[in-house]
Protein backbone atom coordinates (compact mmCIF):
# COMPACT_ATOMS: atom_id res chain seq x y z
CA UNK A 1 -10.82 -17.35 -3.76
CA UNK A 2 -7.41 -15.65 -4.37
CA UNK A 3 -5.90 -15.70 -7.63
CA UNK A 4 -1.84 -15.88 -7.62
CA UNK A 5 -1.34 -13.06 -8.70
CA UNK A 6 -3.07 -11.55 -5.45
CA UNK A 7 -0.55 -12.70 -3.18
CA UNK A 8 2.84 -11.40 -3.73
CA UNK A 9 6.24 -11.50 -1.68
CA UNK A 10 8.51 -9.12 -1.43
CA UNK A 11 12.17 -8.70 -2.61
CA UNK A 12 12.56 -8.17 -6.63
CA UNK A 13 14.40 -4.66 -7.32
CA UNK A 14 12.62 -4.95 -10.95
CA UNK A 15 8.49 -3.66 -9.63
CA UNK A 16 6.51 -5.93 -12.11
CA UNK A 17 3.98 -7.35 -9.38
CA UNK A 18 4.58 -10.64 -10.87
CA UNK A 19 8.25 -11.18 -11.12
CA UNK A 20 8.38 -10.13 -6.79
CA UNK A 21 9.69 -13.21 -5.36
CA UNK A 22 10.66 -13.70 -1.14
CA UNK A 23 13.62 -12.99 0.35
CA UNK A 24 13.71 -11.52 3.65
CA UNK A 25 14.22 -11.25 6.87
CA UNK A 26 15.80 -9.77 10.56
CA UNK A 27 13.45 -10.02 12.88
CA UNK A 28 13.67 -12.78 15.07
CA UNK A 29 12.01 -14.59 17.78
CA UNK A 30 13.73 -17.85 19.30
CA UNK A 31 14.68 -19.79 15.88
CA UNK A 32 11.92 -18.21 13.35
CA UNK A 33 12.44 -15.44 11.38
CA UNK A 34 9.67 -13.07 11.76
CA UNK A 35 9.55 -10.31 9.23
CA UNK A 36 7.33 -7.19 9.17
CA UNK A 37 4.03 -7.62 6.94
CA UNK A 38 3.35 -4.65 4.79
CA UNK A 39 0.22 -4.06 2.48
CA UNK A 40 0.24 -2.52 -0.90
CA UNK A 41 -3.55 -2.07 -2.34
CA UNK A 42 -4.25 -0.38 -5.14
CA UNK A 43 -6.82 -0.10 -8.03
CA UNK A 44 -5.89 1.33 -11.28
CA UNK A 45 -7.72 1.72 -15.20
CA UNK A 46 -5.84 3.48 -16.97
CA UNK A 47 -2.44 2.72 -16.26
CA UNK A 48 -0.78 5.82 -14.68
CA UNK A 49 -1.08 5.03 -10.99
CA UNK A 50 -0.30 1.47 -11.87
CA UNK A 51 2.87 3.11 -12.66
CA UNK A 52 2.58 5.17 -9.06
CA UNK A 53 2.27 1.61 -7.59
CA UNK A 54 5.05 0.20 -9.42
CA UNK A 55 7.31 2.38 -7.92
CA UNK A 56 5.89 2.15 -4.66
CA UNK A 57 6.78 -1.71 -4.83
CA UNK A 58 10.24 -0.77 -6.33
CA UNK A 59 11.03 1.25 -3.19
CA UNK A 60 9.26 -1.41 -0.58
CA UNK A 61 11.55 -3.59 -2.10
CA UNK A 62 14.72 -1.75 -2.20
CA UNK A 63 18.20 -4.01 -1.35
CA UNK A 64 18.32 -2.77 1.68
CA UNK A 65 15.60 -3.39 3.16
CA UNK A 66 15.31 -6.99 4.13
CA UNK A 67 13.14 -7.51 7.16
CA UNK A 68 9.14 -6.69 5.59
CA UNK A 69 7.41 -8.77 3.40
CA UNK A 70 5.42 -7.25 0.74
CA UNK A 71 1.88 -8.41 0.07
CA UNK A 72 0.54 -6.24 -3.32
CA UNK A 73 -3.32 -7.05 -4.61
CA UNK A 74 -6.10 -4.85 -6.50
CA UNK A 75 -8.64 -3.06 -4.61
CA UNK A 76 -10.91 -5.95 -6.12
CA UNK A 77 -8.93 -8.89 -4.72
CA UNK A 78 -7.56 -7.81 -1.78
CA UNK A 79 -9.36 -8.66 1.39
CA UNK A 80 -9.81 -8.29 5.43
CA UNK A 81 -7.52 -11.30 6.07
CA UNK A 82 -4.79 -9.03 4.02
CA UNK A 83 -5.68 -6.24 6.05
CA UNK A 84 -5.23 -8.37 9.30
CA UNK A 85 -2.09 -9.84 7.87
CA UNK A 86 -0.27 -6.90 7.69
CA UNK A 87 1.75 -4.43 9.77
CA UNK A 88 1.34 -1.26 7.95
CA UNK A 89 -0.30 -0.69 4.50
CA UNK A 90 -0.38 1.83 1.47
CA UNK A 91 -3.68 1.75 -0.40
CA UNK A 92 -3.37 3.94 -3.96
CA UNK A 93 -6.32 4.88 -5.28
CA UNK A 94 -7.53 7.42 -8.65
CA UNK A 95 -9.48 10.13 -7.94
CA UNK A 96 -12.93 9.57 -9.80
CA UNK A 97 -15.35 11.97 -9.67
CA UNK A 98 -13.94 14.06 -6.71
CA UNK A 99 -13.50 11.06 -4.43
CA UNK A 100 -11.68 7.38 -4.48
CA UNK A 101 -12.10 4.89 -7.05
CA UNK A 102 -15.40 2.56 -6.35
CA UNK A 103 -12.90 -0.72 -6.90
CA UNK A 104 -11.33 1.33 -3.39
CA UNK A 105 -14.55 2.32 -1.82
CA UNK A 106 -16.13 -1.26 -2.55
CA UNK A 107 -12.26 -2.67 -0.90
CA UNK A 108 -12.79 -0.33 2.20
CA UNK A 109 -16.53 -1.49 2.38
CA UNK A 110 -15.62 -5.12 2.38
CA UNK A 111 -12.56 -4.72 4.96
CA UNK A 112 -14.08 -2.14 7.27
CA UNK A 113 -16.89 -4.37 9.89
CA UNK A 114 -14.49 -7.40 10.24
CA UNK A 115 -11.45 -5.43 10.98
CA UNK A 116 -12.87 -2.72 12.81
CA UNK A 117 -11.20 -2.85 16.83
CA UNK A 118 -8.85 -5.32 15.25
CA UNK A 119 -6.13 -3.19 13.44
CA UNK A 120 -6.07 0.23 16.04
CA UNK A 121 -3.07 1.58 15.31
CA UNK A 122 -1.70 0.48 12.08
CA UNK A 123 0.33 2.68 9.84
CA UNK A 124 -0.87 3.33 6.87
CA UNK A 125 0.21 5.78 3.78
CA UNK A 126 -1.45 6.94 0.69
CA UNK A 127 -1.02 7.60 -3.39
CA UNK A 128 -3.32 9.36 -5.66
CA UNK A 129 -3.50 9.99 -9.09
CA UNK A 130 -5.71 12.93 -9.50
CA UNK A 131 -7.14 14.76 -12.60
CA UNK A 132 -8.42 17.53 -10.14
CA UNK A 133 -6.71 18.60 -7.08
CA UNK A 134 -7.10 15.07 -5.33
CA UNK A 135 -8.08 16.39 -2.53
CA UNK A 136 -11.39 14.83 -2.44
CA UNK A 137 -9.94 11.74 -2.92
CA UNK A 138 -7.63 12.17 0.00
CA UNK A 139 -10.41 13.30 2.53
CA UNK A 140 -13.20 10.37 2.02
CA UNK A 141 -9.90 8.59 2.50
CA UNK A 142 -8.73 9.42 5.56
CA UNK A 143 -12.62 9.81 6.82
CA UNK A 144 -12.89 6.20 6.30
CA UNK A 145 -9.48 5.21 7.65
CA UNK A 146 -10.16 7.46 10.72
CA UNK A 147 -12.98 5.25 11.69
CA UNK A 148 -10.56 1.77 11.36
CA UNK A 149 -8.22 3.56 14.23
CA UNK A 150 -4.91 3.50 11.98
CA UNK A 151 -2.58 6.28 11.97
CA UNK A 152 -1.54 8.51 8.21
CA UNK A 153 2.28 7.91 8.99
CA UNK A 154 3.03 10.04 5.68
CA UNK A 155 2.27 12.78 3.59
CA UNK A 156 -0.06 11.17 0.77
CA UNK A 157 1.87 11.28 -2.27
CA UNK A 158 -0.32 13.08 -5.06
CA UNK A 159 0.26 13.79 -8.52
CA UNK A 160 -2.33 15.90 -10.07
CA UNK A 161 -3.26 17.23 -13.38
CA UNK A 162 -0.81 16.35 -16.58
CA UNK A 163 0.51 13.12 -15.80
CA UNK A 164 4.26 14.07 -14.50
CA UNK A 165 7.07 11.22 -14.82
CA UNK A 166 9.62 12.87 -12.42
CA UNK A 167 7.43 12.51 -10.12
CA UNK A 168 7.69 8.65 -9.60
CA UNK A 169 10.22 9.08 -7.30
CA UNK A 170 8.31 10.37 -4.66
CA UNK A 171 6.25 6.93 -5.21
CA UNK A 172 9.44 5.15 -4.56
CA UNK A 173 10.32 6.79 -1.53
CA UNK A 174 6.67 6.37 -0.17
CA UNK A 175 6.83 2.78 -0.51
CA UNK A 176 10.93 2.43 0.84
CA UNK A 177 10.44 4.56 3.80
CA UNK A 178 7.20 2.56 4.96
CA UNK A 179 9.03 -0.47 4.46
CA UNK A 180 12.28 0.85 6.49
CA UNK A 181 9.90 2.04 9.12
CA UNK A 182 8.11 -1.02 9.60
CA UNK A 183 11.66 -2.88 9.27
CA UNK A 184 13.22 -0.93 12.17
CA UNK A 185 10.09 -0.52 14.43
CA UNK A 186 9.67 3.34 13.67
CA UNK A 187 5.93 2.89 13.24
C-alpha cells in the first residue's frame, strides 16, 4: 500500500515533495486532457541528494512547463505500476560503497521482471551524489537500465566529493529539460 506522500502531482514552483499540488496540461485527445507522465525516484539518508532531488522537482515543475505530471516517491515506495505509469523517469541515487544505494538496487529489483518488454524505449535521466568519483554508481546503473530497453536521454548529473551548493542548478535543469522534453515530444 502507498502512503500519500508517495504519490505526488506536479506544478508547485516551491520543491517540498509535499506542498506539489496538480495543475497541468496541453496535450489533448478529443475532449481529455492528456498530459505527459514523468517519474522522479530517489532514495536519500543523509540529506544532500534530497536536496539534488529537490531541485530536480523545482525544475520539473518550472511555470512553464505545463503539459507533464510529476509523480516523486522513495526508492522504497515507489513501484512497477509507477514505472508503467510514466513517460520518462529520473531515478537519483547515493553512491554507497562504489555502487547505488541498496533502497535503489532493492527499487530496480522489484520493478525490473514485471516491466521488462513493457517500457522499451523510455527516457530516463540520472543524479548522483557521490563521495568517490560516482562512477560506479553510474555504471551498475545504466547496466541495469540497459537490460529494461530505456534510453539515458542526459548526461547524469553528478556531484562528487565536498558537497558543492552551486551545483544545484544543474539538478534543476536536469529535472526542467526532461519535463520540457517529454512536454513537447522531444523524447
Amino acid at each position: 500500500m502507498k502512503t500519500a506522500n508517495s504519490r505526488r502531482p506536479n506544478g508547485a514552483k516551491n520543491a517540498d515533495p509535499d506542498r506539489l499540488t496538480s495543475r497541468y496540461t496541453v496535450a489533448r485527445s478529443g475532449d481529455r486532457f492528456l498530459p505527459q507522465h514523468l517519474l522522479i525516484v530517489y532514495h536519500t539518508q543523509s540529506g544532500t541528494t534530497s536536496r539534488m532531488a529537490e531541485a530536480v522537482i523545482r525544475g520539473a515543475g518550472h511555470e512553464d512547463i505545463d503539459g507533464v505530471e510529476v509523480r516523486v516517491s522513495s526508492a522504497l515506495d515507489a513501484d512497477a505500476e509507477d514505472l508503467l505509469w510514466c513517460d520518462g523517469f529520473i531515478l537519483g541515487t547515493p553512491e554507497n560503497f562504489g555502487y547505488m544505494s541498496g533502497a535503489m538496487k532493492y527499487f530496480l529489483d522489484r520493478v525490473y521482471y514485471p516491466c521488462e518488454g513493457k517500457i522499451n524505449g523510455k527516457p530516463f535521466a540520472l543524479f548522483i551524489r557521490a563521495g568517490n568519483d560516482g562512477t560506479g554508481a553510474i555504471n551498475s546503473l545504466r547496466r541495469i537500465l540497459t537490460g529494461l530497453a530505456v534510453r539515458e536521454v542526459q548526461e547524469p548529473v553528478l556531484i562528487a566529493g565536498e558537497f558543492d551548493e552551486s551545483r544545484l542548478n544543474e539538478c534543476e535543469e536536469l529535472g526542467m529539460t526532461m519535463a520540457a522534453g517529454l512536454e513537447a515530444g522531444v523524447f
